[in-house]
Protein backbone atom coordinates (compact mmCIF):
# COMPACT_ATOMS: atom_id res chain seq x y z
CA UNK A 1 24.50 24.26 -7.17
CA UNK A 2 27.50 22.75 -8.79
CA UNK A 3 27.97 20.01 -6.23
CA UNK A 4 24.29 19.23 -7.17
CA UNK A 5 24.47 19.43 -10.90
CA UNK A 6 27.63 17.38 -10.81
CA UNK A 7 26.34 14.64 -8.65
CA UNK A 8 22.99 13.93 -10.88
CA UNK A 9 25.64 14.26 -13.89
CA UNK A 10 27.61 11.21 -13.26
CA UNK A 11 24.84 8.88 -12.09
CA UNK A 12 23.18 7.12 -15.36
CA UNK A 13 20.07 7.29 -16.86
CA UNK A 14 17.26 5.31 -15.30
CA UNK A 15 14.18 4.50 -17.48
CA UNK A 16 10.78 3.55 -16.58
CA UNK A 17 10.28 -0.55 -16.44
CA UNK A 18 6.27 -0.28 -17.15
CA UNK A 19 4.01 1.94 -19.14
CA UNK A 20 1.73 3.67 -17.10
CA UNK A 21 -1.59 6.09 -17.50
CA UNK A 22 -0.57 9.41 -17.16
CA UNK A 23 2.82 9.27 -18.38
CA UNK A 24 3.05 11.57 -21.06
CA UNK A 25 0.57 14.25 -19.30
CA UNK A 26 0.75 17.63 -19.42
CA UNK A 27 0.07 19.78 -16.59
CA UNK A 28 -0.09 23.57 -17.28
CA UNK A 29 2.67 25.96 -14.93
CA UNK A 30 1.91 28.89 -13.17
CA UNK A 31 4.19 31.24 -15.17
CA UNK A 32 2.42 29.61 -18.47
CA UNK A 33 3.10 27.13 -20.56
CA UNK A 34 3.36 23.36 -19.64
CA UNK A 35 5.37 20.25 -19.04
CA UNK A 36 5.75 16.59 -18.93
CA UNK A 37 3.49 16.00 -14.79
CA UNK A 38 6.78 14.44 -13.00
CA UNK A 39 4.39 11.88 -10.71
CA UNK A 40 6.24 11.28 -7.72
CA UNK A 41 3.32 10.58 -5.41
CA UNK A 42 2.92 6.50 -6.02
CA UNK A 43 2.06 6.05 -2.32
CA UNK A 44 -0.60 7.83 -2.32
CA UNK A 45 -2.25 5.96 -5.59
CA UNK A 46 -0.42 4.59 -8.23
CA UNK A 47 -1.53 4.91 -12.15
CA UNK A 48 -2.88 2.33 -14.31
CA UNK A 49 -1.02 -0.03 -15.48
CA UNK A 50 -1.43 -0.56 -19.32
CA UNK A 51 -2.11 -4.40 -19.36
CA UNK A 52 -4.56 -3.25 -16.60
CA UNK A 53 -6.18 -0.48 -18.70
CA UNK A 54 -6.52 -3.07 -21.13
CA UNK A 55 -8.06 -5.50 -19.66
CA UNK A 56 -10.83 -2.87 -18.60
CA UNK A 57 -11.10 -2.08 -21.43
CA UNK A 58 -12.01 -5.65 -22.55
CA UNK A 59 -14.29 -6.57 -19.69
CA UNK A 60 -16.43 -3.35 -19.92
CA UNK A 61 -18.16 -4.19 -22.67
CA UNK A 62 -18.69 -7.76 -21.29
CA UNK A 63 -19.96 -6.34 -17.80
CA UNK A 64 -23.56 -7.99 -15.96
CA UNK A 65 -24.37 -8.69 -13.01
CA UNK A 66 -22.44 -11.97 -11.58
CA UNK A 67 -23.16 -15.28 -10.04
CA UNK A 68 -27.20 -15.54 -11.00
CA UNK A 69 -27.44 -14.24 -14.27
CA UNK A 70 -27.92 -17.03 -17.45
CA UNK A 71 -26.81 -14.71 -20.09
CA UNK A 72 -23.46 -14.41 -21.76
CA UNK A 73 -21.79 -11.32 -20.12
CA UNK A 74 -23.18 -12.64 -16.93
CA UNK A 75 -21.82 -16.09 -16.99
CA UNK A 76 -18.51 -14.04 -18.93
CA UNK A 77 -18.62 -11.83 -15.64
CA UNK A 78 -18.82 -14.40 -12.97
CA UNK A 79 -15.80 -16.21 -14.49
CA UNK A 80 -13.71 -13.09 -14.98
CA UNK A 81 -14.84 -12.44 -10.62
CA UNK A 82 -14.26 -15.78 -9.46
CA UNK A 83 -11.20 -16.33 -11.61
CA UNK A 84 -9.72 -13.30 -9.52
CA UNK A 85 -9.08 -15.39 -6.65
CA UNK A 86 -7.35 -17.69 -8.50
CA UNK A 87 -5.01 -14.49 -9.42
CA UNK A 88 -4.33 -12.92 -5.87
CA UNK A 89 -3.55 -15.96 -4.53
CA UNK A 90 -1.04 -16.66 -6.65
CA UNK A 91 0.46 -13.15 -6.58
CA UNK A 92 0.44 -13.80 -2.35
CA UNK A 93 1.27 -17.44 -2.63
CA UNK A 94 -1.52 -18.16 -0.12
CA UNK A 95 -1.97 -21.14 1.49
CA UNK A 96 -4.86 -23.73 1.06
CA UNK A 97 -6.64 -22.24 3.80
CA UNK A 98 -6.87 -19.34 3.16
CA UNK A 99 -9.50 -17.36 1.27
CA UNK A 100 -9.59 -14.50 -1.13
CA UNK A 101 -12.14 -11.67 -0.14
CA UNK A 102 -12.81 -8.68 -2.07
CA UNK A 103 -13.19 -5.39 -0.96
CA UNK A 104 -13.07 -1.57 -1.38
CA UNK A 105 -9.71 -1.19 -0.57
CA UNK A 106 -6.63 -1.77 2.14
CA UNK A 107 -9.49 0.20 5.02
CA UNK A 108 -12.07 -2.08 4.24
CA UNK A 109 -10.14 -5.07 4.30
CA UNK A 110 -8.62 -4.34 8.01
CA UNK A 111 -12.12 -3.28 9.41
CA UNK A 112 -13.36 -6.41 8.05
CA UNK A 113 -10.89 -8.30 9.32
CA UNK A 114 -11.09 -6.18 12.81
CA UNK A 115 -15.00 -7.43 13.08
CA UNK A 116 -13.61 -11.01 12.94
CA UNK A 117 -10.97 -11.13 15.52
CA UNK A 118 -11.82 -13.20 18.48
CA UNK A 119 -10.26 -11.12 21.26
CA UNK A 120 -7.42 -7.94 21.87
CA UNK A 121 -5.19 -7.11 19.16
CA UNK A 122 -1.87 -5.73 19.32
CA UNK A 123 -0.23 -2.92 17.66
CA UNK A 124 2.49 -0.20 17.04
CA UNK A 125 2.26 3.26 17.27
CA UNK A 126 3.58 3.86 14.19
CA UNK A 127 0.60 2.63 11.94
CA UNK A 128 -1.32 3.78 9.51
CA UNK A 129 -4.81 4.88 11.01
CA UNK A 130 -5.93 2.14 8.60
CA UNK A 131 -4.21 -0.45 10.73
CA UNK A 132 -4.37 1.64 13.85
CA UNK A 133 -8.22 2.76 14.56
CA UNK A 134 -10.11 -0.35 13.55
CA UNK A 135 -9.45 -2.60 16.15
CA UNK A 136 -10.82 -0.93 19.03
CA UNK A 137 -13.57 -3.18 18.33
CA UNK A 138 -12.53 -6.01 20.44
CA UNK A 139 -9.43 -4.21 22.24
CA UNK A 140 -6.21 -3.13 21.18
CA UNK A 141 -2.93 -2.89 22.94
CA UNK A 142 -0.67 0.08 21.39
CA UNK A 143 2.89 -0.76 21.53
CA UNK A 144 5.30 2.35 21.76
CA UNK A 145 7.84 1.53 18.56
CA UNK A 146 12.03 2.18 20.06
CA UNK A 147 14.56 3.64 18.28
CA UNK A 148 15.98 0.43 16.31
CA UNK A 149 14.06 -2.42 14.92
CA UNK A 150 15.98 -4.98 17.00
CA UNK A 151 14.71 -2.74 20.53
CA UNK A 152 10.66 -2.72 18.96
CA UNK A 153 11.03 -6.38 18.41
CA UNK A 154 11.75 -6.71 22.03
CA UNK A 155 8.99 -4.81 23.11
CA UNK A 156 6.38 -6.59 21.08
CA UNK A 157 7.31 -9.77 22.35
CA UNK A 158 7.67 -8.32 26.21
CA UNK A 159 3.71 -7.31 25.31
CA UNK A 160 2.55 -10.46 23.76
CA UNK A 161 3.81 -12.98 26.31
CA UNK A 162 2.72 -10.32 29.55
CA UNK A 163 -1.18 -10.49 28.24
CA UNK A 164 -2.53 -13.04 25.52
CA UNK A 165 -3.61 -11.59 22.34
CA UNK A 166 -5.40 -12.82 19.36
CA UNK A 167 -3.89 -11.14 16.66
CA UNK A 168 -0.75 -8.74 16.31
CA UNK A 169 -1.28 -6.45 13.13
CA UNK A 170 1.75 -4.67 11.53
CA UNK A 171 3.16 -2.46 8.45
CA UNK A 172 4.70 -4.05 5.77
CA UNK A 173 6.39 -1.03 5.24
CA UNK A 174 5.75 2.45 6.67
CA UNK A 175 3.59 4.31 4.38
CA UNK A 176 5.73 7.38 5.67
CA UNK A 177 9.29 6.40 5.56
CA UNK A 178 9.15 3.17 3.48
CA UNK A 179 10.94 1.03 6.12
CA UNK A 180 10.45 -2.70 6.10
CA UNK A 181 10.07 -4.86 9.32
CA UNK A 182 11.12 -8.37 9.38
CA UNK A 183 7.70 -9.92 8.35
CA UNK A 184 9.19 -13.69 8.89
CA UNK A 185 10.45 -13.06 12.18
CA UNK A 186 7.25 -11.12 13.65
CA UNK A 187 5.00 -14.21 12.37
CA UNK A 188 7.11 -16.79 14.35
CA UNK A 189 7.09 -14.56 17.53
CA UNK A 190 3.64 -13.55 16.91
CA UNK A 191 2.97 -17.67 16.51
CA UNK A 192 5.11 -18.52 19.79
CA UNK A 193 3.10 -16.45 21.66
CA UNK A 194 -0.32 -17.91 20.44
CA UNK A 195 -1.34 -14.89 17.95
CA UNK A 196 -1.49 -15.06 14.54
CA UNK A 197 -0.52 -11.93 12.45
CA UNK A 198 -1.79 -9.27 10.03
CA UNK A 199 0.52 -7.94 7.28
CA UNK A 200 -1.40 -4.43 6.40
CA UNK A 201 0.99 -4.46 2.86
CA UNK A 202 -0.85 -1.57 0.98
CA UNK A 203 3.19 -0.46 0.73
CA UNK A 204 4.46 -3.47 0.34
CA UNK A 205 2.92 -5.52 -2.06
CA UNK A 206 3.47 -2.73 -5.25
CA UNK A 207 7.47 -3.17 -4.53
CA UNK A 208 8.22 -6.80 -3.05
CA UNK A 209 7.20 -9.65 -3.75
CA UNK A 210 4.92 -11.49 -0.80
CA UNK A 211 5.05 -15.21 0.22
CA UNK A 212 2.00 -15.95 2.66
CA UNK A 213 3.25 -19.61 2.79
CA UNK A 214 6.77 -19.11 3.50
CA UNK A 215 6.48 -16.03 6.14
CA UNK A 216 3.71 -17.63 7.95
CA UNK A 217 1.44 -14.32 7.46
CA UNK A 218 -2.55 -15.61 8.38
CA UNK A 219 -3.73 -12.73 7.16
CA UNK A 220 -3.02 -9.98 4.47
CA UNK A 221 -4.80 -6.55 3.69
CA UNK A 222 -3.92 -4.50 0.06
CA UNK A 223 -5.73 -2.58 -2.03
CA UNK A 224 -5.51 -2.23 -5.99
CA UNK A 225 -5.10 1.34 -6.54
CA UNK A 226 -1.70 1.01 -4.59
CA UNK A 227 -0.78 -1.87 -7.07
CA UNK A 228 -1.65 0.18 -10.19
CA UNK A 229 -4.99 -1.01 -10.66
CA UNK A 230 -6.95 2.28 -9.51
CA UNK A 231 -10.18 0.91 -9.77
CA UNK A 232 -12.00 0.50 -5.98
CA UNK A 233 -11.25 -2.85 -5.60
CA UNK A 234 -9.33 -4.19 -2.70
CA UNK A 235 -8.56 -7.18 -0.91
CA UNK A 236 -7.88 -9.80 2.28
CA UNK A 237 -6.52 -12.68 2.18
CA UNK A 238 -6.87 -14.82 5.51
CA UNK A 239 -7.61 -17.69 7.55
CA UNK A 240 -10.99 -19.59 6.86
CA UNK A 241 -11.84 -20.36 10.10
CA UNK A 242 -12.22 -16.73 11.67
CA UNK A 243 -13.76 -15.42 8.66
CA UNK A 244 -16.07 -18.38 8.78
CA UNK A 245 -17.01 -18.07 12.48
CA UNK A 246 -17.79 -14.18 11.99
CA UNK A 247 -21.15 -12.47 11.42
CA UNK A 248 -21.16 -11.16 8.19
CA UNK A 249 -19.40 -7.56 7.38
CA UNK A 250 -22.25 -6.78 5.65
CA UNK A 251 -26.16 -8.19 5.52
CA UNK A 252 -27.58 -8.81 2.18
CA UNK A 253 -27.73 -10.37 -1.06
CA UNK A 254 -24.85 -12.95 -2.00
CA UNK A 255 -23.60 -13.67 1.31
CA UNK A 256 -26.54 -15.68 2.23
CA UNK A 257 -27.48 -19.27 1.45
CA UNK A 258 -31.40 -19.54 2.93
CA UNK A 259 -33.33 -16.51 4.19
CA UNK A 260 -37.02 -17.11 5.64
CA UNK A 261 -38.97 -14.47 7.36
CA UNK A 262 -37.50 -16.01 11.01
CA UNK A 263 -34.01 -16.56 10.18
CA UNK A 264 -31.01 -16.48 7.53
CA UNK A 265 -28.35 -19.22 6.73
CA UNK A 266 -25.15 -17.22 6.00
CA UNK A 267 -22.76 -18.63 3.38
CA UNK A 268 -18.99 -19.20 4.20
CA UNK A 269 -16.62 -16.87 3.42
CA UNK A 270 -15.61 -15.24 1.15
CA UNK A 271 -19.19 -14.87 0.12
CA UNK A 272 -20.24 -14.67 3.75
CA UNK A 273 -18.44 -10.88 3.69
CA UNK A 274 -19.25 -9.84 0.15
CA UNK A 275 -22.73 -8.80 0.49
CA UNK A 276 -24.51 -7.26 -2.55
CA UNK A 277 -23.12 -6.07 -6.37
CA UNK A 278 -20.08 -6.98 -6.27
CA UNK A 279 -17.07 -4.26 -8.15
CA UNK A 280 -16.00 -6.45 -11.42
CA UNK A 281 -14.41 -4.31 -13.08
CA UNK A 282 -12.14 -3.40 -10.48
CA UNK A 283 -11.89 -6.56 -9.39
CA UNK A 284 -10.65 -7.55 -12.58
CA UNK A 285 -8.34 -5.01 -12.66
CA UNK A 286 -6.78 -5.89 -9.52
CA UNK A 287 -6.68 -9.67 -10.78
CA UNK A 288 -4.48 -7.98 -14.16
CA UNK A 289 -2.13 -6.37 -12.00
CA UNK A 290 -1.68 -9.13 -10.01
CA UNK A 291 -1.05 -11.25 -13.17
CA UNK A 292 1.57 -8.48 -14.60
CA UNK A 293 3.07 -7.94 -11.42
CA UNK A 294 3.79 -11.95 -10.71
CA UNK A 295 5.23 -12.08 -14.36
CA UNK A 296 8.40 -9.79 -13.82
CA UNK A 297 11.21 -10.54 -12.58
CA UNK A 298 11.53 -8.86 -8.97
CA UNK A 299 15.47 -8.57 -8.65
CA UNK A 300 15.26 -6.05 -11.22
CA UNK A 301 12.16 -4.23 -10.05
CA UNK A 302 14.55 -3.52 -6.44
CA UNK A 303 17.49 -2.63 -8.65
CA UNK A 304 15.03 0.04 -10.43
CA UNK A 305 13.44 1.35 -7.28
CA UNK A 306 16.75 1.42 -5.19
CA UNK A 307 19.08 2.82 -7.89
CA UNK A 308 16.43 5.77 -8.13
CA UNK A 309 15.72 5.96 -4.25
CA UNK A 310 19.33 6.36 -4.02
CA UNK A 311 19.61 9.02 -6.30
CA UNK A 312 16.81 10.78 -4.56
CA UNK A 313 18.73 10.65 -1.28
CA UNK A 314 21.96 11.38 -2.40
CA UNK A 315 20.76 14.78 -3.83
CA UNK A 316 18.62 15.50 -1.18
CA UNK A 317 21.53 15.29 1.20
CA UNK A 318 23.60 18.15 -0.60
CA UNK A 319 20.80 20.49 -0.24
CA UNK A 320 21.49 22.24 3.28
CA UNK A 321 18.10 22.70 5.28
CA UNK A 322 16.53 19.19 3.34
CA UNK A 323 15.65 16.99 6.33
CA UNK A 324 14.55 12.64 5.41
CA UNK A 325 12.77 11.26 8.12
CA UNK A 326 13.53 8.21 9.46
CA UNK A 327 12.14 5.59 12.33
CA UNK A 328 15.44 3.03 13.48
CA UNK A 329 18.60 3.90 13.37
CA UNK A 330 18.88 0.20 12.30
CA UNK A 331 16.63 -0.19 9.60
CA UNK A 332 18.41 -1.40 5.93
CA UNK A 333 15.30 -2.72 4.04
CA UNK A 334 13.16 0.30 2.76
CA UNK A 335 10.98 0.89 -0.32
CA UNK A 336 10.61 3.46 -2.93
CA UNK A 337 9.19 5.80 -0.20
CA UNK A 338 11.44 9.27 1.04
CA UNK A 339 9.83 11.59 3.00
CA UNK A 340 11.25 15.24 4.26
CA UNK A 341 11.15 18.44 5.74
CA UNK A 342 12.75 21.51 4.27
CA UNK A 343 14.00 24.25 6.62
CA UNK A 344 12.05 27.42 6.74
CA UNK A 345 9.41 26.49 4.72
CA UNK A 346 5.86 24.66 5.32
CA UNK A 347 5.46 21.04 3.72
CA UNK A 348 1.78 22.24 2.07
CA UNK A 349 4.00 25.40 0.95
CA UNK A 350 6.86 23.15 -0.42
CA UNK A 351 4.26 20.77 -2.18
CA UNK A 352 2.31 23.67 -4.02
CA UNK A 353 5.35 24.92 -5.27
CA UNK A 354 6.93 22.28 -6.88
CA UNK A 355 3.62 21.56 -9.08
CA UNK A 356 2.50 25.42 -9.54
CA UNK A 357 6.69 25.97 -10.69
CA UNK A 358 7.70 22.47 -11.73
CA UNK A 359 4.80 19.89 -12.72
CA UNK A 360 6.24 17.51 -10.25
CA UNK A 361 3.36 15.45 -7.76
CA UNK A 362 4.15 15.06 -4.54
CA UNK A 363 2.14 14.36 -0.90
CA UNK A 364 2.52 16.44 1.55
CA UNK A 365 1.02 16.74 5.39
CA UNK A 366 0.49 13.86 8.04
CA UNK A 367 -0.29 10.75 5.52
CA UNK A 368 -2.51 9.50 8.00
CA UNK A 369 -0.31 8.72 10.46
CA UNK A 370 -0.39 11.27 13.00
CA UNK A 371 1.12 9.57 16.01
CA UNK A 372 4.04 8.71 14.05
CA UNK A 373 4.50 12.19 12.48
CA UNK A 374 4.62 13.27 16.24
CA UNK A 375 6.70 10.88 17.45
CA UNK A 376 9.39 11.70 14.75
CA UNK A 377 8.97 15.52 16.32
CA UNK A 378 7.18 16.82 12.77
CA UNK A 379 4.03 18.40 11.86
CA UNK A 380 4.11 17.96 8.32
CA UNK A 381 6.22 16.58 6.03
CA UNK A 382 6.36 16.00 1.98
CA UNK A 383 6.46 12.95 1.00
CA UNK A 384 8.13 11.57 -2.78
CA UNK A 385 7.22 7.85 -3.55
CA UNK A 386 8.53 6.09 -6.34
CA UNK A 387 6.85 2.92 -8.87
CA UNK A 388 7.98 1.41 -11.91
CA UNK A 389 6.91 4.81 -14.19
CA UNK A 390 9.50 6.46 -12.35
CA UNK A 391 12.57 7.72 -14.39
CA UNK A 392 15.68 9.38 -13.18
CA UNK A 393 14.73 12.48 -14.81
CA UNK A 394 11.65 12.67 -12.58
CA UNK A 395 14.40 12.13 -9.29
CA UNK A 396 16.75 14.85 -10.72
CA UNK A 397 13.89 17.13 -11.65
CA UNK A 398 12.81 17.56 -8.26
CA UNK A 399 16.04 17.26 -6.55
CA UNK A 400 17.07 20.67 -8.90
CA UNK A 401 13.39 22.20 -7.86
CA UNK A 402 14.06 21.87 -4.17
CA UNK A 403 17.65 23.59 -4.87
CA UNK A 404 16.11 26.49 -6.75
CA UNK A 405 13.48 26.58 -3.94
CA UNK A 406 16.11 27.12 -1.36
CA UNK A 407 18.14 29.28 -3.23
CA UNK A 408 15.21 31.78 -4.16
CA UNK A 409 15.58 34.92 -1.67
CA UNK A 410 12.68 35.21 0.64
């Protein structure tokens, strides 16, 4: 305990760098009273921003149906939804060919893109099911991940130059350990080879900043209520020509251009895959924390996020029996994502316990990644993920609740 205490004492104070909803809730304790909720669970869905709630806030009363309508808050909406595009692709820095679509979210946007791809696709084993089940569609090719990023590299290469393949889809960063893979380098193999590639960044995009046009990515998947805009709005950003040369991802309104009772002219994309009533609000909420996001200065946004990840790790590895999980020995670039097992105790258990007894959120389980979770030799795990509400008195909160935890006689 005194190693512990010690350790958090002499590290300084680390303060938020954004407002966020939710951050002066209080959650009610199991032995009564209450406390400030300690939200450590940003990978799982991150709050509002405020320039986000905001701009809700704004648009709702200015919300109609977009595109056809003549009347103000129609023609008000259509701007505010088109406008959007403008907004992402900045945030991305796409590239003149490619388009903006919206969708639900980071699923949406991969089994889109998976109805588009014209032949096998190729992935790791670590994936999210997101980026993992989807392309069965038109074949997929399951690379086994090895024990250093240098060694997976290898193997993804020896796959796409054995066999051809359209499109090789990867994390941005694992949505279970946080690890980063070399997005540049995997877009000029994946290019060598004749593929192009899929950054899935529903991890990455809330904590680095993404250049389509310098890392050669052709197409990009993330969804808005991973980039504190928790509205049901999502988005891809890719290649015209596939999107173009695809049926649509859904039939209907909007994504036509001439229907008669024998046929139907589809529009191009993006309209081609954005059938019917479109989500404006949270489309516009996504565009808002796109726009805040682009506006702040990213070398301190890593300095926040590793100076608190850090922390995290450092008192996690004086508690005997507190386990991180990791995928390459190799790995050095990782986001605001730790995950864990404690000895002796059940990750569902662990979770319950630190928000009946503490107020602190966390994720426990599989995250959706259940190939992974098996291949690291774990059935469940808890997960704490870190965003820019994130203090250091949330980190030393729960790395003190953990020590209590263990030292509580069972």
């Amino acid at each position: 305990m005194t190693a512990v205490l010690a350790l958090l004492a002499d590290q300084e104070t680390i303060a938020p760098l954004a407002r966020v909803s939710g951050c002066d809730l209080q959650v009610p304790l199991v032995g009564g009273g209450a406390c400030t909720y300690a939200n450590l669970d940003y990978a799982a869905s991150a709050p509002a921003l405020a320039q986000v709630i905001d701009r809700v806030q704004y648009q709702l009363p200015l919300y109609a149906s977009v595109h056809r309508g003549a009347g103000y808050p129609s023609r008000v909406s259509t701007d505010c939804y088109e406008g959007a595009r403008d907004s992402v692709a900045r945030f991305v820095n796409a590239t003149a060919d490619q388009v903006i679509v919206f969708t639900r979210n980071t699923t949406d946007s991969l089994n889109l893109l998976a109805s588009c791809v014209p032949g096998e696709t190729v992935v790791l084993d670590l994936e999210h099911h997101a980026n993992l089940l989807p392309w069965n569609k038109n074949g997929r090719r399951v690379v086994v991940a090895a024990d250093t990023i240098d060694e997976t590299i290898r193997c993804l290469v020896a796959e796409l130059c054995a066999h051809p393949a359209a499109l090789l889809a990867v994390t941005g960063a694992s949505n279970v350990t946080g690890e980063v893979l070399p997005i540049r380098r995997l877009a000029d193999i994946a290019h060598q080879c004749g593929a192009r590639i899929l950054v899935d960044a529903a991890q990455l995009a809330p904590h680095r900043r993404i250049d389509l046009a310098a890392d050669g990515i052709d197409f990009l998947a993330f969804s808005g209520h991973k980039l504190y805009a928790p509205f049901g709005a999502g988005v891809l950003v890719g290649r015209r020509d596939w999107l173009d040369a695809a049926e649509p991802y859904l039939a209907g309104g909007g994504a036509v251009r001439e229907v008669t009772t024998d046929g139907v002219e589809w529009a191009c994309a993006p309209e081609r895959h954005e059938a019917g009533s479109p989500n404006v609000l949270g489309v516009a909420a996504l565009a808002q924390a796109c726009d805040t996001l682009g506006g702040l200065d990213w070398a301190r946004v890593q300095e926040h996020e590793r100076g608190l990840a850090e922390r995290l790790r450092a008192g996690l590895a004086e508690l005997e029996g507190v386990r991180p999980l990791r995928i390459w020995r190799d790995s050095t670039e990782v986001v605001g994502i730790v995950t864990f097992t404690v000895d002796g105790f059940e990750a569902r258990e662990v979770a319950a316990y630190l928000s009946a007894e503490h107020g602190i959120g966390v994720r426990d389980g599989r995250f959706c990644a259940h190939p992974l979770l098996a291949r690291l030799g774990v059935g469940s795990a808890v997960r704490a993920s870190i965003g820019l509400g994130t203090s250091s008195s949330d980190i030393d909160r729960l790395v003190e609740a953990l020590r209590t935890l263990l030292n509580t006689p069972q």
